[in-house]
PDB file of N, CA and C in Angstrom:
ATOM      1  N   UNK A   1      40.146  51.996  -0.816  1.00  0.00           N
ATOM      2  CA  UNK A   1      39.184  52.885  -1.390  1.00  0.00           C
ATOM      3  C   UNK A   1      37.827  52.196  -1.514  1.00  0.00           C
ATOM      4  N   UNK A   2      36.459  52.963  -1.626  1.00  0.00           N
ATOM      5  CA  UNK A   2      35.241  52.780  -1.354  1.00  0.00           C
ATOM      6  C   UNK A   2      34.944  51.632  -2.647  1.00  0.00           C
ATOM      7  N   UNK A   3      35.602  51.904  -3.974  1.00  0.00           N
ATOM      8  CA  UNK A   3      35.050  51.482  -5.172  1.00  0.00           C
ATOM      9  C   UNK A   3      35.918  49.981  -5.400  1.00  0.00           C
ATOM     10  N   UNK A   4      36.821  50.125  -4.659  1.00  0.00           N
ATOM     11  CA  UNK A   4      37.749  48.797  -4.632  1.00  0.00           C
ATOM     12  C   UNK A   4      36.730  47.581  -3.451  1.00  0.00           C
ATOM     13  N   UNK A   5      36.231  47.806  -2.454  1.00  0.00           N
ATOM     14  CA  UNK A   5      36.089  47.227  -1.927  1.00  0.00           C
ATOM     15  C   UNK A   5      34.702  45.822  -2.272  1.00  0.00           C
ATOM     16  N   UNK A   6      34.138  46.188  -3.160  1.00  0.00           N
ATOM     17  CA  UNK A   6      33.455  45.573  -4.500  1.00  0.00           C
ATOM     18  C   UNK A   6      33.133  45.908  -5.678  1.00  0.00           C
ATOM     19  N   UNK A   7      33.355  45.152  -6.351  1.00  0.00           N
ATOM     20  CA  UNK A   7      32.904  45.388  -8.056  1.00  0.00           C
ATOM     21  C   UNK A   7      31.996  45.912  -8.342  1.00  0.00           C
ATOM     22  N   UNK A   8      30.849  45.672  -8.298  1.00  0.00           N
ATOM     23  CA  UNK A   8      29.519  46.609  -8.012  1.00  0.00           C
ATOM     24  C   UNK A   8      29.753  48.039  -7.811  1.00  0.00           C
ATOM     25  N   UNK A   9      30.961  48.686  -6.963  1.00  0.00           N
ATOM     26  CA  UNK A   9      31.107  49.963  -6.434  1.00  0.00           C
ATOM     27  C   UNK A   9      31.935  50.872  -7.438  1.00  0.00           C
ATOM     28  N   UNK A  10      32.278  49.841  -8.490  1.00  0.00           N
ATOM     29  CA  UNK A  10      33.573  50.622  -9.296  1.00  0.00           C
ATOM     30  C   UNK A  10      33.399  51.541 -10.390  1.00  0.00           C
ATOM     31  N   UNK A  11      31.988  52.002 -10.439  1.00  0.00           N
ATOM     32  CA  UNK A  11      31.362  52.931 -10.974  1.00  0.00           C
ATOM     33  C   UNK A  11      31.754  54.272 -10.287  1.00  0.00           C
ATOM     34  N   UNK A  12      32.243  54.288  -9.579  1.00  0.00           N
ATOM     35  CA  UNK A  12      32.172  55.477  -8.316  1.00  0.00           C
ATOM     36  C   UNK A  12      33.628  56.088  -8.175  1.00  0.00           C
ATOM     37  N   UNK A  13      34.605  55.120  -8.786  1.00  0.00           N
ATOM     38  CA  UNK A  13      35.739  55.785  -8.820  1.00  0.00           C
ATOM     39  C   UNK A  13      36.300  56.848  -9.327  1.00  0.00           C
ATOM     40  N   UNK A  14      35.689  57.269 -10.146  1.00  0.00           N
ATOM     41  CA  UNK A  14      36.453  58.831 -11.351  1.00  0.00           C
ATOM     42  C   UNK A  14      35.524  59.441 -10.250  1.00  0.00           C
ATOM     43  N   UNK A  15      34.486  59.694 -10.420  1.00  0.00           N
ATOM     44  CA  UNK A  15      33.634  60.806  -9.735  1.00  0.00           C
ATOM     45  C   UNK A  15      33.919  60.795  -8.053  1.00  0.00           C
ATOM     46  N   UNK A  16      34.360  59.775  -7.094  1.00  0.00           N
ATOM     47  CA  UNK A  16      34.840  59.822  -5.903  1.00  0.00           C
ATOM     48  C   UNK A  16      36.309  60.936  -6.146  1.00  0.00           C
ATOM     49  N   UNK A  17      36.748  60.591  -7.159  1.00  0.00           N
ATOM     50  CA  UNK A  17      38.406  60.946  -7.004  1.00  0.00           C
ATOM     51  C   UNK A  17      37.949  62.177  -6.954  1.00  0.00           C
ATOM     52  N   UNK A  18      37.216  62.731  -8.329  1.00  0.00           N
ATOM     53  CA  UNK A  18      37.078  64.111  -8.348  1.00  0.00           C
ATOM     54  C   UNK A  18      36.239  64.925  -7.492  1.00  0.00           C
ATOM     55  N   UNK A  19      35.992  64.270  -6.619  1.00  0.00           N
ATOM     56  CA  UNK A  19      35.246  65.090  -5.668  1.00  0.00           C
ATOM     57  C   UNK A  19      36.438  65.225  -4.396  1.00  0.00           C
ATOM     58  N   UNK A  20      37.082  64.285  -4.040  1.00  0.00           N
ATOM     59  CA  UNK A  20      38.070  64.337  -3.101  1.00  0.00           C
ATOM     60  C   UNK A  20      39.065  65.401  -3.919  1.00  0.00           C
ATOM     61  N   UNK A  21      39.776  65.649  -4.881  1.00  0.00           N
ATOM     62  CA  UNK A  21      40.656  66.427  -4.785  1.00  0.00           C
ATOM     63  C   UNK A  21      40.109  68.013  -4.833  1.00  0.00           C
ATOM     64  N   UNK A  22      38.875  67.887  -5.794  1.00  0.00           N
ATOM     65  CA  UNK A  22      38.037  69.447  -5.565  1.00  0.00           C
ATOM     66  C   UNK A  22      37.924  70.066  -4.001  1.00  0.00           C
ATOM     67  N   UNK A  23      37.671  68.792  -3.529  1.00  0.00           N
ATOM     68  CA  UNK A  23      37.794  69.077  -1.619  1.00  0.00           C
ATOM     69  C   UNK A  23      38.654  69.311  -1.259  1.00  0.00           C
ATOM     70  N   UNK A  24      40.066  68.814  -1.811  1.00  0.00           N
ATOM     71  CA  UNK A  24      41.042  68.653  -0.738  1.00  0.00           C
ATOM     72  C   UNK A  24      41.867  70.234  -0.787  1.00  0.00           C
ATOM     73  N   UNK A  25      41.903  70.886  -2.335  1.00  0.00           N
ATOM     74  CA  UNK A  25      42.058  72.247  -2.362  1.00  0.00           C
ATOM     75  C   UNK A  25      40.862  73.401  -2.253  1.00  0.00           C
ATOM     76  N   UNK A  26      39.620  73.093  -1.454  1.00  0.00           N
ATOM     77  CA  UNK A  26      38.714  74.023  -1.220  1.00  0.00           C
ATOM     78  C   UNK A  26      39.169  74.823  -0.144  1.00  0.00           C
ATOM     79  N   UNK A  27      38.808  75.807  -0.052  1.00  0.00           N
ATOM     80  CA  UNK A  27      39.204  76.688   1.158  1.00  0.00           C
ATOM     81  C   UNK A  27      37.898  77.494   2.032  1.00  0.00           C
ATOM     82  N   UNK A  28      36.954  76.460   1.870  1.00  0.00           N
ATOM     83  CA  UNK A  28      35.732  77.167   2.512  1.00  0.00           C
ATOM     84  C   UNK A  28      35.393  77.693   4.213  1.00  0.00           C
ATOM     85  N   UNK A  29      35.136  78.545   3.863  1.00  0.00           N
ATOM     86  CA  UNK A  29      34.955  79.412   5.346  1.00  0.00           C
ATOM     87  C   UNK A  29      33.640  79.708   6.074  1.00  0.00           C
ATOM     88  N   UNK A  30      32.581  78.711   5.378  1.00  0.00           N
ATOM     89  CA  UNK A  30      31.147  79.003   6.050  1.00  0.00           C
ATOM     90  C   UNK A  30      30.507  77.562   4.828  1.00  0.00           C
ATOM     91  N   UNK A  31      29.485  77.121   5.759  1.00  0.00           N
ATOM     92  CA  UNK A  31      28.459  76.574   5.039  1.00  0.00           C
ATOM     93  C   UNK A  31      28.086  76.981   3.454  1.00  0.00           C
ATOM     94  N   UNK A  32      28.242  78.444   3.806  1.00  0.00           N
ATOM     95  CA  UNK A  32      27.505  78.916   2.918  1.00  0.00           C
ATOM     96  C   UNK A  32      28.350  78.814   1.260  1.00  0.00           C
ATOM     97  N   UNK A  33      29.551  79.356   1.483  1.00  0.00           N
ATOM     98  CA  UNK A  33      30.500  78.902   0.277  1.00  0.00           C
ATOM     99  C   UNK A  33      31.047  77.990   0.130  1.00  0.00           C
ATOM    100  N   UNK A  34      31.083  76.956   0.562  1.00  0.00           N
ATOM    101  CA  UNK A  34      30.910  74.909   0.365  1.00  0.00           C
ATOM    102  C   UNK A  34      29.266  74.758  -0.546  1.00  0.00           C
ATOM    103  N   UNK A  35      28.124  75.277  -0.177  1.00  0.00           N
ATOM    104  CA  UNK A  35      26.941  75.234  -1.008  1.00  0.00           C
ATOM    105  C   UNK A  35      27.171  75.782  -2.004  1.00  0.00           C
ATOM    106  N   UNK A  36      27.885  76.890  -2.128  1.00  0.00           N
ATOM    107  CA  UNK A  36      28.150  78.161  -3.193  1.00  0.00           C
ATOM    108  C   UNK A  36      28.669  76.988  -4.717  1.00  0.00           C
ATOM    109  N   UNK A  37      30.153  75.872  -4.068  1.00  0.00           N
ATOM    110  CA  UNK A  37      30.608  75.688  -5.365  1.00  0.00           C
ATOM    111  C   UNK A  37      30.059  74.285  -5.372  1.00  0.00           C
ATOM    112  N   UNK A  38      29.071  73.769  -4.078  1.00  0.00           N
ATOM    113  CA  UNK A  38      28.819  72.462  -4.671  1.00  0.00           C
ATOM    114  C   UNK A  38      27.308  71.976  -4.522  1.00  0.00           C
ATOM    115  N   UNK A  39      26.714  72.449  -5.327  1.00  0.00           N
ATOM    116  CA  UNK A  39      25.079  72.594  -5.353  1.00  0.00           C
ATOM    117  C   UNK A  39      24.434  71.401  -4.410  1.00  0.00           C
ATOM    118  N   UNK A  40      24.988  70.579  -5.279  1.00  0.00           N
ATOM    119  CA  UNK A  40      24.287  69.147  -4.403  1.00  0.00           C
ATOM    120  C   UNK A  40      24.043  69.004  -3.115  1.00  0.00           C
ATOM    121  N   UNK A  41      25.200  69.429  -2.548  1.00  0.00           N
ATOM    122  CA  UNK A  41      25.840  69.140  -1.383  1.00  0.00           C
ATOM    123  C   UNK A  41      24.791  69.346   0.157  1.00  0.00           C
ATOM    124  N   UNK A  42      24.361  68.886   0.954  1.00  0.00           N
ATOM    125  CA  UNK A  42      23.300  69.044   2.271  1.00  0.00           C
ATOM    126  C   UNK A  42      23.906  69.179   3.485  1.00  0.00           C
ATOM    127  N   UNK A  43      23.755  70.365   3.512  1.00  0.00           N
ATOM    128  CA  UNK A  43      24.349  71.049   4.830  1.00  0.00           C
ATOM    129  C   UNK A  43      23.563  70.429   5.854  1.00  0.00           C
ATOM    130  N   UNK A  44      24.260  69.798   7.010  1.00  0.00           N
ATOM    131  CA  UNK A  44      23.428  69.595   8.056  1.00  0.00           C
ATOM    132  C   UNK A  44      23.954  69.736   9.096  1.00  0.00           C
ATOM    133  N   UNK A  45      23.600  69.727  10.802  1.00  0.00           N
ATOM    134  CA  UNK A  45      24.032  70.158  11.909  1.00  0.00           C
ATOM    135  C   UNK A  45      24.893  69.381  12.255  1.00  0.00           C
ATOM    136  N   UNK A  46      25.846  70.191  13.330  1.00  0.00           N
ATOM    137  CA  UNK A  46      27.400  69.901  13.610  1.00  0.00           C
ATOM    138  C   UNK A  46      27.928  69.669  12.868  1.00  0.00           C
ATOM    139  N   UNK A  47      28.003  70.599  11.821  1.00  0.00           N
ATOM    140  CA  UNK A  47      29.381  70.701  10.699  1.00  0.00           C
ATOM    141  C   UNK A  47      29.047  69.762   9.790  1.00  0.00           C
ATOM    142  N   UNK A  48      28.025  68.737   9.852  1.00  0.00           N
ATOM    143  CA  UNK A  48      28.620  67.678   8.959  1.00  0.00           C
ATOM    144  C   UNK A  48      27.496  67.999   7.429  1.00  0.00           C
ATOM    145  N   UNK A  49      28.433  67.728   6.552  1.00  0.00           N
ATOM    146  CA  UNK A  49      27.705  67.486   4.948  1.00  0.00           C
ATOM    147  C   UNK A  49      27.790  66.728   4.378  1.00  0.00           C
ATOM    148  N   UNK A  50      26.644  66.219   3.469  1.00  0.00           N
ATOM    149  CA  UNK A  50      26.053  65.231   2.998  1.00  0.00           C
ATOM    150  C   UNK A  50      26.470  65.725   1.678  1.00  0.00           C
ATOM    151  N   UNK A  51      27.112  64.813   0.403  1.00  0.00           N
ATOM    152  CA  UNK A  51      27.603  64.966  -0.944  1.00  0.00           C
ATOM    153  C   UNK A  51      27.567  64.110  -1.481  1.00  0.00           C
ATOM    154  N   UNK A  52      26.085  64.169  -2.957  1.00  0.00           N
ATOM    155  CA  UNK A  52      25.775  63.192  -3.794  1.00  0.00           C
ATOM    156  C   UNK A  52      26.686  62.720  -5.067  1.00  0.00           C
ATOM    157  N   UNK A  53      26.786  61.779  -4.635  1.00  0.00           N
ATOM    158  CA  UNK A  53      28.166  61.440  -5.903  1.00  0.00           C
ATOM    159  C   UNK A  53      27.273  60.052  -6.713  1.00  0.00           C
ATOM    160  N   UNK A  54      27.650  60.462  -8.427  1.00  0.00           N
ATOM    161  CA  UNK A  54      26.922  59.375  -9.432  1.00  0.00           C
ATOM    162  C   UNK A  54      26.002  59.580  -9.529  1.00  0.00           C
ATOM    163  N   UNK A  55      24.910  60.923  -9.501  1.00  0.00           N
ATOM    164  CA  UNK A  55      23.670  60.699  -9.289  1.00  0.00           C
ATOM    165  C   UNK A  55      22.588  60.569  -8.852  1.00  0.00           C
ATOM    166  N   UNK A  56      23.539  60.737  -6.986  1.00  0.00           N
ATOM    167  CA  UNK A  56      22.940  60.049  -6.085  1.00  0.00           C
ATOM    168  C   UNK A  56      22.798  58.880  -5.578  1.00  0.00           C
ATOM    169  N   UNK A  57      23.106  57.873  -6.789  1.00  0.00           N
ATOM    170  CA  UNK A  57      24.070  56.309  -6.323  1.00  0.00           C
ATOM    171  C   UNK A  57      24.353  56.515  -4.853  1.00  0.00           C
ATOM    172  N   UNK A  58      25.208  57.544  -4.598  1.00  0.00           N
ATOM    173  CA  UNK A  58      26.452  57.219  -3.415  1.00  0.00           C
ATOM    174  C   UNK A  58      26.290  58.506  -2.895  1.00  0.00           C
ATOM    175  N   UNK A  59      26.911  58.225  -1.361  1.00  0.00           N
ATOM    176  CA  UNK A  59      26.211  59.101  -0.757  1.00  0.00           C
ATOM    177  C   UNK A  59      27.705  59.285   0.795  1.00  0.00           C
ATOM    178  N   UNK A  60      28.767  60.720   0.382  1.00  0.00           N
ATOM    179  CA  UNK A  60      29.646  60.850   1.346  1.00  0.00           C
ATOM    180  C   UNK A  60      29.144  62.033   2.604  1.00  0.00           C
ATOM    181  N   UNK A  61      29.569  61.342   3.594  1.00  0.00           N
ATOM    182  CA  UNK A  61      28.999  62.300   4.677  1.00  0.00           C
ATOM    183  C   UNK A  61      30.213  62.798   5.102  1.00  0.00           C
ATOM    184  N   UNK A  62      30.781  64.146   5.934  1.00  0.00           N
ATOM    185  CA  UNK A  62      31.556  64.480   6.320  1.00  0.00           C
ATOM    186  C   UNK A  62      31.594  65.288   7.217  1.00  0.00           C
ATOM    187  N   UNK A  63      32.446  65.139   8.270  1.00  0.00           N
ATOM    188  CA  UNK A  63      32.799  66.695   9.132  1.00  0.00           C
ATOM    189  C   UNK A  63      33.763  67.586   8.993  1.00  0.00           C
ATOM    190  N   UNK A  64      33.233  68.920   8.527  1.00  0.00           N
ATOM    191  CA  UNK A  64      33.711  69.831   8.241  1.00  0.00           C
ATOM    192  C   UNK A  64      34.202  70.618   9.020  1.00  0.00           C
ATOM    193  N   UNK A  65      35.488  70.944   9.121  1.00  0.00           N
ATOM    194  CA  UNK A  65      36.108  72.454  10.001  1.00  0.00           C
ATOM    195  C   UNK A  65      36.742  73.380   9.069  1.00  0.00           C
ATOM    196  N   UNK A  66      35.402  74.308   9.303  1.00  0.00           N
ATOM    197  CA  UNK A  66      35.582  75.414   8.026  1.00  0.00           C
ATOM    198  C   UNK A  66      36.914  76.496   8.458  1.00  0.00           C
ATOM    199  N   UNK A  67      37.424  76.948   9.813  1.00  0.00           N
ATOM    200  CA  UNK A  67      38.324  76.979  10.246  1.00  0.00           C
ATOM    201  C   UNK A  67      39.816  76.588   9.863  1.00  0.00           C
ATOM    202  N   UNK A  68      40.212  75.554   9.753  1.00  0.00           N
ATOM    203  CA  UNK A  68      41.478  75.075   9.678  1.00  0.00           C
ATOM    204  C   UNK A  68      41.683  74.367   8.036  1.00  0.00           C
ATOM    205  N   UNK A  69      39.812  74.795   7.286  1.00  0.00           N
ATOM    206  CA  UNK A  69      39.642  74.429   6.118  1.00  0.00           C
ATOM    207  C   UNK A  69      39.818  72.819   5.232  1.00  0.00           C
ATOM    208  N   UNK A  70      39.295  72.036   6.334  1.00  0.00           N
ATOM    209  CA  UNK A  70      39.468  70.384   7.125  1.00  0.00           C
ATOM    210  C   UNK A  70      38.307  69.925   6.659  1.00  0.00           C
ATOM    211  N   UNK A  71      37.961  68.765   5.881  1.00  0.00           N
ATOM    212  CA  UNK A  71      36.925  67.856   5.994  1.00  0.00           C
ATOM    213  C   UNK A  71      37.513  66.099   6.688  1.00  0.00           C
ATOM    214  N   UNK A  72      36.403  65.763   6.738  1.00  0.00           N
ATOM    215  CA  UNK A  72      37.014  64.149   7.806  1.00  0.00           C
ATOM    216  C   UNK A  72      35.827  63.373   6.888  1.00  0.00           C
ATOM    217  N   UNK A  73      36.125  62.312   6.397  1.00  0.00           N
ATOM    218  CA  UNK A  73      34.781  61.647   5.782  1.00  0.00           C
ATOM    219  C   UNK A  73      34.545  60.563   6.880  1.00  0.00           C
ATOM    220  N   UNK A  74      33.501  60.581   7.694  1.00  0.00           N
ATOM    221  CA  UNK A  74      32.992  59.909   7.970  1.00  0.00           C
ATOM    222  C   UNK A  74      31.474  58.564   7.489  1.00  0.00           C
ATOM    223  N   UNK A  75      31.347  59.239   6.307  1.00  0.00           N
ATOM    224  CA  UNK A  75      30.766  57.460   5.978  1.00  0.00           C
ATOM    225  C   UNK A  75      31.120  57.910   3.983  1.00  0.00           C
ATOM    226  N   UNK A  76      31.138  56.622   3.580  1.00  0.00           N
ATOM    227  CA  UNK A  76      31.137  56.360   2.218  1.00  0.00           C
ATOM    228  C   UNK A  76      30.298  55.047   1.872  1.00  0.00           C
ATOM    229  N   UNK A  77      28.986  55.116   0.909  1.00  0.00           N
ATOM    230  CA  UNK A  77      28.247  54.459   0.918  1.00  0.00           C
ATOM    231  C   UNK A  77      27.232  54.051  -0.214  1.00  0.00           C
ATOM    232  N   UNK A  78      26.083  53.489  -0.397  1.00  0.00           N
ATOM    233  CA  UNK A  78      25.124  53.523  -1.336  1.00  0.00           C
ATOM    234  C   UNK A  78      24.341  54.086  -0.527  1.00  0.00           C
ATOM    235  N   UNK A  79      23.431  55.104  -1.154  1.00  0.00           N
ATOM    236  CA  UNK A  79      21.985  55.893  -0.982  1.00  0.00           C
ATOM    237  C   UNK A  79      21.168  55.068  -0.305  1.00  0.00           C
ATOM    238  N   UNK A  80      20.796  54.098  -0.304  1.00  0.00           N
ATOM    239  CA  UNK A  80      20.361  52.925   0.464  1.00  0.00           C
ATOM    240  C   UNK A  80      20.862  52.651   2.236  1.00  0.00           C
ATOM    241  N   UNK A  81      22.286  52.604   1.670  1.00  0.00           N
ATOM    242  CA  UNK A  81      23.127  52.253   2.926  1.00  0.00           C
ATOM    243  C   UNK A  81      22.832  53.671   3.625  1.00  0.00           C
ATOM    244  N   UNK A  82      23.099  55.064   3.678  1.00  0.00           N
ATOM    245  CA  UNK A  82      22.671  55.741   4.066  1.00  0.00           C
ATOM    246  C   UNK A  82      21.687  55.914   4.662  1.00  0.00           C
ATOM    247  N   UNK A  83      20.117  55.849   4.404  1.00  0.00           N
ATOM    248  CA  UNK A  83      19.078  55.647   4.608  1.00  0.00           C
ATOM    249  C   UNK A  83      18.820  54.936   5.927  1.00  0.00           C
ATOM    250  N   UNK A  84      19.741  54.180   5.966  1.00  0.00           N
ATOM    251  CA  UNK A  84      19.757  53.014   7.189  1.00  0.00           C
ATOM    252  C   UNK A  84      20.642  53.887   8.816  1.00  0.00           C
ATOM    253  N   UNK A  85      21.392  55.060   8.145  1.00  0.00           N
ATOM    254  CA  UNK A  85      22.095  55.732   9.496  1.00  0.00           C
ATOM    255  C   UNK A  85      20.344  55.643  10.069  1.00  0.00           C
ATOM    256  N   UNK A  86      20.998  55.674  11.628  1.00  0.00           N
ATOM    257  CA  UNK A  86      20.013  56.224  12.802  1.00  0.00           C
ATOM    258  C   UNK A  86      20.647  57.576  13.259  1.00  0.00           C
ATOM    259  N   UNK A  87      21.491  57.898  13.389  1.00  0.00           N
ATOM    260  CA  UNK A  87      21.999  59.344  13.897  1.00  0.00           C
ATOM    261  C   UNK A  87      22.940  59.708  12.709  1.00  0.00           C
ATOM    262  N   UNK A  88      22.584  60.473  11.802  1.00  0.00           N
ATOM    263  CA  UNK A  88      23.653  60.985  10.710  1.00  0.00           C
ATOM    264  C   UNK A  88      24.125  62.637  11.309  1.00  0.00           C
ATOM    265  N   UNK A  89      23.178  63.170  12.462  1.00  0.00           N
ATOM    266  CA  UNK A  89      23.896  63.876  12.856  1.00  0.00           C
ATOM    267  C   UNK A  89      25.183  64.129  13.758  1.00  0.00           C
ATOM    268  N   UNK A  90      25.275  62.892  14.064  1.00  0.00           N
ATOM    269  CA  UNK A  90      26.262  62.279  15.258  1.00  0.00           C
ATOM    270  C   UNK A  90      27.488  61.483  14.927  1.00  0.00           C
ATOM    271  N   UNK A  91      27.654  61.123  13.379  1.00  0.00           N
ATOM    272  CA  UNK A  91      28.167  60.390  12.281  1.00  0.00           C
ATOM    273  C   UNK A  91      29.760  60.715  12.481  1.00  0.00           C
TER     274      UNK A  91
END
């Protein structure tokens, strides 16, 4: 897990968890009702969304298949570390 992998990160654990299981029983069927229950959240092209966790501390990107009702996390990070993608649409 993201918050295990340094001490520094272990702020991130309650609010990682609870965002993964809110996800893992979502059943969203469009962009639009993934924004609906998670304000923060930055819809961006080819499926993938951006979800501020801590504040904005941390920063999960994902690809979404609103279809089969599927997310894939492709990065887990600091807001910083983010910043540094060169293609977050390609992620």
């Amino acid at each position: 897990m993201f918050w295990e992998s340094s001490p520094k990160y272990r702020d991130a654990k309650r609010q990682m968890t609870e965002w993964y299981n809110f996800c893992a029983s979502a059943r969203w069927t469009s962009p639009h009702e993934l924004k609906a229950d998670l304000r923060n959240a930055s819809i961006l092209k080819n499926n993938r969304v951006v979800f501020n966790i801590c504040g904005n501390k941390y920063r999960i990107v994902v690809l979404t298949d609103y279809a089969r009702h599927g997310i894939l996390i492709r990065f887990v990070g600091t807001h910083r570390q983010y910043d540094r993608i060169e293609d977050i649409e390609n992620l």
